[in-house]
C-alpha atoms as a PDB file:
ATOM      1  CA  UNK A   1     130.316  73.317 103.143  1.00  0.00           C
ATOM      2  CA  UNK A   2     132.296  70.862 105.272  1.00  0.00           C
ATOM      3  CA  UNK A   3     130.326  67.211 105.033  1.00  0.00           C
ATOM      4  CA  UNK A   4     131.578  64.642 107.296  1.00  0.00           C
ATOM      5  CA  UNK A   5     128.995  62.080 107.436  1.00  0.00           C
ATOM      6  CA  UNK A   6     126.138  60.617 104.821  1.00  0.00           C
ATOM      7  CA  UNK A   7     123.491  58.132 105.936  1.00  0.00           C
ATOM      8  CA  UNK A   8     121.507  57.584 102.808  1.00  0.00           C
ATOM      9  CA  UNK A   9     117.995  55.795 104.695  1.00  0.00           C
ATOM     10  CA  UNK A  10     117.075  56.976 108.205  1.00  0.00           C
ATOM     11  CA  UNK A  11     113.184  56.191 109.619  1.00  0.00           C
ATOM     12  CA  UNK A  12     113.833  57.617 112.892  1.00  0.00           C
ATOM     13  CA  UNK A  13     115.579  61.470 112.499  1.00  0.00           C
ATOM     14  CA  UNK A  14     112.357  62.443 111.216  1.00  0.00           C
ATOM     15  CA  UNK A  15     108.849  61.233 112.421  1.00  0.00           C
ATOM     16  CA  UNK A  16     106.718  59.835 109.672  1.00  0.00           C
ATOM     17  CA  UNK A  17     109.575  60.449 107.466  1.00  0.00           C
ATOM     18  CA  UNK A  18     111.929  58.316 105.230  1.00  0.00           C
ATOM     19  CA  UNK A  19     114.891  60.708 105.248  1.00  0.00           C
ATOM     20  CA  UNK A  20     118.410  60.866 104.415  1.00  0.00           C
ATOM     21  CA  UNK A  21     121.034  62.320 106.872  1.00  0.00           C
ATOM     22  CA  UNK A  22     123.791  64.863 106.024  1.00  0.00           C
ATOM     23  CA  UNK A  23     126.512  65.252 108.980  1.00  0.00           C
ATOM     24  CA  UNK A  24     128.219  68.204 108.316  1.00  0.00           C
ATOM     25  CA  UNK A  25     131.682  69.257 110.327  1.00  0.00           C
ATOM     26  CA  UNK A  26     132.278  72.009 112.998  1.00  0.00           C
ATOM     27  CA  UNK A  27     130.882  73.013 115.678  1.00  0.00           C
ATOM     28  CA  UNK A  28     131.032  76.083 118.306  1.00  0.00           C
ATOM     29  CA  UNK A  29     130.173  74.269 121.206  1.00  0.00           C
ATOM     30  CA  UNK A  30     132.111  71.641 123.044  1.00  0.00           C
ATOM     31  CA  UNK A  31     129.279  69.909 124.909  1.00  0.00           C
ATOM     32  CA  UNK A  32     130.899  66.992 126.860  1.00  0.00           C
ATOM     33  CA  UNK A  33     128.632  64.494 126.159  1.00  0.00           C
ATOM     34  CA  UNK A  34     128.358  65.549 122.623  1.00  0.00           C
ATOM     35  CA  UNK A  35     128.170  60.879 120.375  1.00  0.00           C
ATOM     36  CA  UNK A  36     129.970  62.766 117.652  1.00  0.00           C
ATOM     37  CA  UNK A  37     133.460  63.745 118.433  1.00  0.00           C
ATOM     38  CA  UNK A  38     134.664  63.105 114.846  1.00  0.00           C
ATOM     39  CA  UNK A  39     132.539  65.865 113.504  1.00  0.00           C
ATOM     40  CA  UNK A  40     133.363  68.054 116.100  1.00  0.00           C
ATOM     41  CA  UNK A  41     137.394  68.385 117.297  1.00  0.00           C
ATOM     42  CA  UNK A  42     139.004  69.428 114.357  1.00  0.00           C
ATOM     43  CA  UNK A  43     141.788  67.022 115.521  1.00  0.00           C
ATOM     44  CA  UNK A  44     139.318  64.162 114.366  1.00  0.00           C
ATOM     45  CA  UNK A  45     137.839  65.398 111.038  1.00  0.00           C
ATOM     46  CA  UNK A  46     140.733  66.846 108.986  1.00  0.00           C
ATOM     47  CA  UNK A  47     142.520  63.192 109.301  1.00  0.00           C
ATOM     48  CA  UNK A  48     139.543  61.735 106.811  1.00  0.00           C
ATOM     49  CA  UNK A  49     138.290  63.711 103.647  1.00  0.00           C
ATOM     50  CA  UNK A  50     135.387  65.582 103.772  1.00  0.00           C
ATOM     51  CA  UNK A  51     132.143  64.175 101.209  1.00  0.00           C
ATOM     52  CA  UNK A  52     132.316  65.871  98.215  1.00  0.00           C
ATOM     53  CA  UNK A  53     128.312  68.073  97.890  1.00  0.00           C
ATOM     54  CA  UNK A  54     128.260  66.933  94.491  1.00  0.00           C
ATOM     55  CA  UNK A  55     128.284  62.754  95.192  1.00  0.00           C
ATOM     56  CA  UNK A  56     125.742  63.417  97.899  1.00  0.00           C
ATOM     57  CA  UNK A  57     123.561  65.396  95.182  1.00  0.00           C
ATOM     58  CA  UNK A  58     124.063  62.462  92.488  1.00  0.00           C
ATOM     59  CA  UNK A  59     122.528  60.252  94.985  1.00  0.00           C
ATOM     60  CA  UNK A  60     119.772  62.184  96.148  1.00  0.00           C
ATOM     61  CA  UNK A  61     118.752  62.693  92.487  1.00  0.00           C
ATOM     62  CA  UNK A  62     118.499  59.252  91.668  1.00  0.00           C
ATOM     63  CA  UNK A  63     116.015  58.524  95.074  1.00  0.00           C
ATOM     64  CA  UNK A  64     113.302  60.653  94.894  1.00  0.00           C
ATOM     65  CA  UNK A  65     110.616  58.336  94.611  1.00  0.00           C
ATOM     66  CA  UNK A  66     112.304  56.238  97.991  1.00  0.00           C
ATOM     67  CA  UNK A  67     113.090  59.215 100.188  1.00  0.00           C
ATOM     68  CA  UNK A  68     110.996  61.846 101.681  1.00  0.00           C
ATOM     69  CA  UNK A  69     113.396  64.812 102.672  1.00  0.00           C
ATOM     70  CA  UNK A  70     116.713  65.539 104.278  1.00  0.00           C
ATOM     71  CA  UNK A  71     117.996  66.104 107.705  1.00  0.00           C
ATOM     72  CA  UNK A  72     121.188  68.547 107.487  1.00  0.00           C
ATOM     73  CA  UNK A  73     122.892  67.461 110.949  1.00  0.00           C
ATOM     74  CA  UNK A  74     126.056  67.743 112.556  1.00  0.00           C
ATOM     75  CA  UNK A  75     128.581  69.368 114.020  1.00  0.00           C
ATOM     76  CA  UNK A  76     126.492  72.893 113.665  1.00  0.00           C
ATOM     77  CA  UNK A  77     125.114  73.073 110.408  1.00  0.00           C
ATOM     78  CA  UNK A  78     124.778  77.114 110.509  1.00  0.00           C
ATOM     79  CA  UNK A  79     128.457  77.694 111.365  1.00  0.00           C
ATOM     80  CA  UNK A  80     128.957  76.885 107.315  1.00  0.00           C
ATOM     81  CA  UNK A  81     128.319  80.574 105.114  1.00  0.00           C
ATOM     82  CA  UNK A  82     127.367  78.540 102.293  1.00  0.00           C
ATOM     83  CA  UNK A  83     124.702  76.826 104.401  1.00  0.00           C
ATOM     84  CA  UNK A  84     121.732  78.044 102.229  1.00  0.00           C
ATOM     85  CA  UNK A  85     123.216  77.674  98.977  1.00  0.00           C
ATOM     86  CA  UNK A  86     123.654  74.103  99.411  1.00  0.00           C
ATOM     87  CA  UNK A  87     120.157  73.738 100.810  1.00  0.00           C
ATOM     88  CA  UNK A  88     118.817  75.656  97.493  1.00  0.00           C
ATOM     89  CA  UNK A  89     120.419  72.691  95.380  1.00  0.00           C
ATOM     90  CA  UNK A  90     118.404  70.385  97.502  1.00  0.00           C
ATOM     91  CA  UNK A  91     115.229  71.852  97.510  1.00  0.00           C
ATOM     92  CA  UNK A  92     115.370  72.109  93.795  1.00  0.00           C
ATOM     93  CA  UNK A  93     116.199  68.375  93.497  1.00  0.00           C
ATOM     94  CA  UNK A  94     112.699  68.302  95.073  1.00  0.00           C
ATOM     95  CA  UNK A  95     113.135  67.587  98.820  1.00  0.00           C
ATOM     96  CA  UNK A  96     111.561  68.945 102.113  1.00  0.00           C
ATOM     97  CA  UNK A  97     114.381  69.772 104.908  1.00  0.00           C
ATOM     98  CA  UNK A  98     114.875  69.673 108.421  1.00  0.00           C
ATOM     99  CA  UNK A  99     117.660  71.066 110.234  1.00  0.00           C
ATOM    100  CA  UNK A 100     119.277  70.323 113.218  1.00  0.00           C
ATOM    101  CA  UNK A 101     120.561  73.152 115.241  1.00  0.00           C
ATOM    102  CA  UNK A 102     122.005  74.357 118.287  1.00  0.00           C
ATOM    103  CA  UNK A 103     120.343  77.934 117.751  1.00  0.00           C
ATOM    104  CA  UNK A 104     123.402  80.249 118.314  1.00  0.00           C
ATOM    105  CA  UNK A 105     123.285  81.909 114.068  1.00  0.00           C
ATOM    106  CA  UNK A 106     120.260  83.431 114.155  1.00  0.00           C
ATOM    107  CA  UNK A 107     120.974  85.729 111.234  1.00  0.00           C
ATOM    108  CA  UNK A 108     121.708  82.173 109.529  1.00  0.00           C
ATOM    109  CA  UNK A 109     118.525  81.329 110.951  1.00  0.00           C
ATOM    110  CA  UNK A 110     116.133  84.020 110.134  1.00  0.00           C
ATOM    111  CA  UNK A 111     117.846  83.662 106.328  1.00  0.00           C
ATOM    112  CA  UNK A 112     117.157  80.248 106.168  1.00  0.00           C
ATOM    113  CA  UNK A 113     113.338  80.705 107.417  1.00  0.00           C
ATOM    114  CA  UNK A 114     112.839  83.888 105.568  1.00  0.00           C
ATOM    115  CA  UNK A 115     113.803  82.426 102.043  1.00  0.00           C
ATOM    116  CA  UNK A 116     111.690  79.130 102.423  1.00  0.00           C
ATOM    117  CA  UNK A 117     114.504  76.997 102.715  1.00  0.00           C
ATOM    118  CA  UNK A 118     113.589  74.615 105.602  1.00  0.00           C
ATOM    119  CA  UNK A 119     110.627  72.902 106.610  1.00  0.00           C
ATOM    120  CA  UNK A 120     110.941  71.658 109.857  1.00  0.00           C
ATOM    121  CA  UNK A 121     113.712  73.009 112.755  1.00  0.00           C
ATOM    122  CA  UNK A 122     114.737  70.722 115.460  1.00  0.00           C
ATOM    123  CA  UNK A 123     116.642  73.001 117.925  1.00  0.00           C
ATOM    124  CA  UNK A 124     118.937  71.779 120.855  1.00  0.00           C
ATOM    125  CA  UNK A 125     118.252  73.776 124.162  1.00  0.00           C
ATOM    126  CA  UNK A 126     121.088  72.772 126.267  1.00  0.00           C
ATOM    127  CA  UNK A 127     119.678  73.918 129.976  1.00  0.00           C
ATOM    128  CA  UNK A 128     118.689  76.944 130.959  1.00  0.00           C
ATOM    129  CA  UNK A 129     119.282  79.998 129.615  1.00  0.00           C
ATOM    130  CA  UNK A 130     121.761  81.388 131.389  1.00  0.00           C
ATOM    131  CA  UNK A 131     125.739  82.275 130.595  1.00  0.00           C
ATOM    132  CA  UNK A 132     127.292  80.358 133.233  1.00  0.00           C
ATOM    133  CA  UNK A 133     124.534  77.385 132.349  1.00  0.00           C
ATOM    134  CA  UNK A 134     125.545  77.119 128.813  1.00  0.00           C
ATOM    135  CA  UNK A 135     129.498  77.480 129.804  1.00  0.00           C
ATOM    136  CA  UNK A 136     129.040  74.474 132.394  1.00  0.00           C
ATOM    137  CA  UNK A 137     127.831  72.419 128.740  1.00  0.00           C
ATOM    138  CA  UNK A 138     129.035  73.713 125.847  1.00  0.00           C
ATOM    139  CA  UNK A 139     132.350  75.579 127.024  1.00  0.00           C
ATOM    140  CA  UNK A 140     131.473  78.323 125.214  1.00  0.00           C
ATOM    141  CA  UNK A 141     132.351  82.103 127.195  1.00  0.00           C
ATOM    142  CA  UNK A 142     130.627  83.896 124.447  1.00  0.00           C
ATOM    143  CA  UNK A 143     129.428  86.964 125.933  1.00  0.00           C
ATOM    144  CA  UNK A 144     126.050  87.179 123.824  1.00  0.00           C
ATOM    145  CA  UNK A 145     125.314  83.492 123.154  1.00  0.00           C
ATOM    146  CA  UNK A 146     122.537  83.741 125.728  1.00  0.00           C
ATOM    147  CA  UNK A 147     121.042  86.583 123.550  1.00  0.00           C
ATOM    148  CA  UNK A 148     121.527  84.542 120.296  1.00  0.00           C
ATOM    149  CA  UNK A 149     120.345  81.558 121.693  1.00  0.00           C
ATOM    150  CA  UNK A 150     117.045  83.800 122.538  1.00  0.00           C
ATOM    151  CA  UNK A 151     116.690  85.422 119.633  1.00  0.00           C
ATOM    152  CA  UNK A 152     116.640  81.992 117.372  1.00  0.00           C
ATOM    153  CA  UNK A 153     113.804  80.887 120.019  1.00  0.00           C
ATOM    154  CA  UNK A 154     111.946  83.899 119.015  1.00  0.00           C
ATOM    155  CA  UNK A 155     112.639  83.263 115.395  1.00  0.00           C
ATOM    156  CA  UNK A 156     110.882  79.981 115.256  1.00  0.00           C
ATOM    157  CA  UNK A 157     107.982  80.820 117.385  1.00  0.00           C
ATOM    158  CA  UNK A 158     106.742  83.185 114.816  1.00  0.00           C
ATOM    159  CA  UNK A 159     108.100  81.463 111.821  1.00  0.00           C
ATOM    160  CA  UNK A 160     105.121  79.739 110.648  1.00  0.00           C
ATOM    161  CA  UNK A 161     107.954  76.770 110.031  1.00  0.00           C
ATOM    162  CA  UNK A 162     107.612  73.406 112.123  1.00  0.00           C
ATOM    163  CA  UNK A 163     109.909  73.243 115.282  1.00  0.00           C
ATOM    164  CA  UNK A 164     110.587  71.458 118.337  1.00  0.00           C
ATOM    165  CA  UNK A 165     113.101  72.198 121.189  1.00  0.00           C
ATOM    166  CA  UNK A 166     114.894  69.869 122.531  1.00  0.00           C
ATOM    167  CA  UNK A 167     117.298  68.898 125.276  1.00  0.00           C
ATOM    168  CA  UNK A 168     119.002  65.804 126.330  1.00  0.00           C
ATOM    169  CA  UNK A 169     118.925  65.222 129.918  1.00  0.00           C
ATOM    170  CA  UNK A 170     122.729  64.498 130.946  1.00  0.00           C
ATOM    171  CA  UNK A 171     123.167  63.103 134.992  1.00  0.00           C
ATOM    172  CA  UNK A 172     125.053  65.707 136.999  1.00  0.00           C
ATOM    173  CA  UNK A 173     124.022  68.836 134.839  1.00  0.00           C
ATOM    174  CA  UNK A 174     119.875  68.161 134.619  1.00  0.00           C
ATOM    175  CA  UNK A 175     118.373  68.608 138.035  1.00  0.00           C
ATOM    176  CA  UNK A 176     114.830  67.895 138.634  1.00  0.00           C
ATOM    177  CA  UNK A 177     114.814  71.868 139.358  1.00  0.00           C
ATOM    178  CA  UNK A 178     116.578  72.522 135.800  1.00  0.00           C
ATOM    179  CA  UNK A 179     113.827  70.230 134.520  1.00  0.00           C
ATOM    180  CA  UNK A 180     110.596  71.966 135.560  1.00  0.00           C
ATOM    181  CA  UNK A 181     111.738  75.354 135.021  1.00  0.00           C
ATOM    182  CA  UNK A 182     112.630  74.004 131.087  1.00  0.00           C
ATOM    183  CA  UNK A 183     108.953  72.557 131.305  1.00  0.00           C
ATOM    184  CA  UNK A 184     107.472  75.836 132.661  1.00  0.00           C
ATOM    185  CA  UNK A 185     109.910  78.342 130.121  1.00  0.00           C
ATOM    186  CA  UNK A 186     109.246  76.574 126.951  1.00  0.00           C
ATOM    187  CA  UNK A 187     105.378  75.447 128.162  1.00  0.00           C
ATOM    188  CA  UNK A 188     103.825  76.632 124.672  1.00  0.00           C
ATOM    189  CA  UNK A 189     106.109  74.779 122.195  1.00  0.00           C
ATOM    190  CA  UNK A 190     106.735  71.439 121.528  1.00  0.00           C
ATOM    191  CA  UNK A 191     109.860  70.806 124.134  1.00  0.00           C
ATOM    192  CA  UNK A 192     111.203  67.025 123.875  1.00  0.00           C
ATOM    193  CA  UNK A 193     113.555  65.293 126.455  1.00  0.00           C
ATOM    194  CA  UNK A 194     115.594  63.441 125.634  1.00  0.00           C
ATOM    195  CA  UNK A 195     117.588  60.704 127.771  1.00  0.00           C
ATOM    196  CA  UNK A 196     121.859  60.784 127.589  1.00  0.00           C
ATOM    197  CA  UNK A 197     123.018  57.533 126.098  1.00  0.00           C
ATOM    198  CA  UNK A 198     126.316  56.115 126.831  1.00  0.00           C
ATOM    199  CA  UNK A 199     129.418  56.052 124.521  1.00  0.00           C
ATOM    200  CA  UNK A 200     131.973  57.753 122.927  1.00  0.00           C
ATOM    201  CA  UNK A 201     131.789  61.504 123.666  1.00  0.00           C
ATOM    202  CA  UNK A 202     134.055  64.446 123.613  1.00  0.00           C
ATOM    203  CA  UNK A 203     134.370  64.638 127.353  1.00  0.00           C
ATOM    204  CA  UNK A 204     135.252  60.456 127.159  1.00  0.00           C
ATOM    205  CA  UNK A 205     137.959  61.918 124.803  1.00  0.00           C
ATOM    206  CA  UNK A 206     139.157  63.999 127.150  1.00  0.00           C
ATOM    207  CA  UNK A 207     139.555  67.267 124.700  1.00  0.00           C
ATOM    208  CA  UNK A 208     137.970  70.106 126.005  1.00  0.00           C
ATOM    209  CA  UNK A 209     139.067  73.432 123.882  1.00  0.00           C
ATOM    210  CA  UNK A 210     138.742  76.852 124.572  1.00  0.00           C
ATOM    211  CA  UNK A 211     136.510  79.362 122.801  1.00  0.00           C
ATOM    212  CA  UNK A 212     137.131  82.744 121.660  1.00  0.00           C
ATOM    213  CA  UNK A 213     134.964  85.413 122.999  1.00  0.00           C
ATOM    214  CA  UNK A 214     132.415  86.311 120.263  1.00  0.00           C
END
């Protein structure tokens, strides 16, 4: 797995929680106001090393009795195969996850829930779900990433695991329309807004990419 990005104490990427933060690199999407570029456009993240699993581990062994669990961020965290193997070697260092996804794995997904390997799922719904909706914000043309994106909603409604779904509200894409139909689709689970914040983003970057069709 591709790690781009350690923060060793965060208080506020989980609530109640004193966590550490694991950025790994690559992503699918190509959301324009995506704050980190450098784990994103390949262009950015192959001109530094990536963060060798095994320093992170070190680390996280020697905190236990300072940190309550780890956030695996990113990038997209599920675009990685060897996604649940690295989670195993945390869990058995003795730490609760959370994960951070955009929902589009979720075979990944189901995996990840089915074997007990995560404890909490924050997942990013970027507007509504619809193909040209998604294409406007994450530049993705897949032809079934409406159905994935679905499917991983199902999966953590019935998971028994925490969740929460979440979108950030970016000015010219979030209409008050977009907004209450969000409200009114996702009424029954725990839906948090979030407001854009201004910076350095792919689309300041200028370096939109294309996607395959998959």
């Amino acid at each position: 797995m591709r790690i781009g990005g350690f923060l060793k104490h965060s208080l506020i990427d989980w609530e109640g929680m004193i966590t550490a933060v694991i950025f790994t690199r690559g992503c699918n999407f190509r959301c324009g106001y995506c704050h980190n570029p450098s784990l994103v456009l390949p262009g950015l993240f192959n001109e530094t090393e990536d963060i060798e699993s095994e320093e992170i581990l070190s680390y996280l062994n020697i905190r236990k009795q300072w940190i309550d669990g780890v956030v695996i961020s990113g990038g997209e965290p599920t675009v990685h195969p060897d996604l649940p193997e690295f989670i195993k070697l945390v869990r058995n260092a003795g730490y609760r996850i959370k994960l951070d996804t955009n929902g589009s794995n979720p075979v990944m997904l189901k995996e990840l829930v089915s074997a007990g390997l995560v404890d909490f799922v924050a997942m990013d719904i970027k507007t509504l779900l619809k193909s040209s909706a998604y294409y406007e914000i994450t530049g993705s043309s897949s032809l079934r990433l409406i159905q994935r994106i679905s499917e991983s909603v199902s999966i953590l409604r019935t998971s028994g695991v925490q969740y929460q779904f979440r979108t950030t509200l970016v000015p010219g894409f979030h209409t008050e329309e977009i907004v209450e139909q969000l409200k009114k689709e996702f009424k029954g689970d725990p839906l948090v807004l979030q407001q854009f914040r201004e910076g350095v983003t792919i689309e300041s970057l200028n370096d939109r990419q294309s996607f395959p069709n998959s």
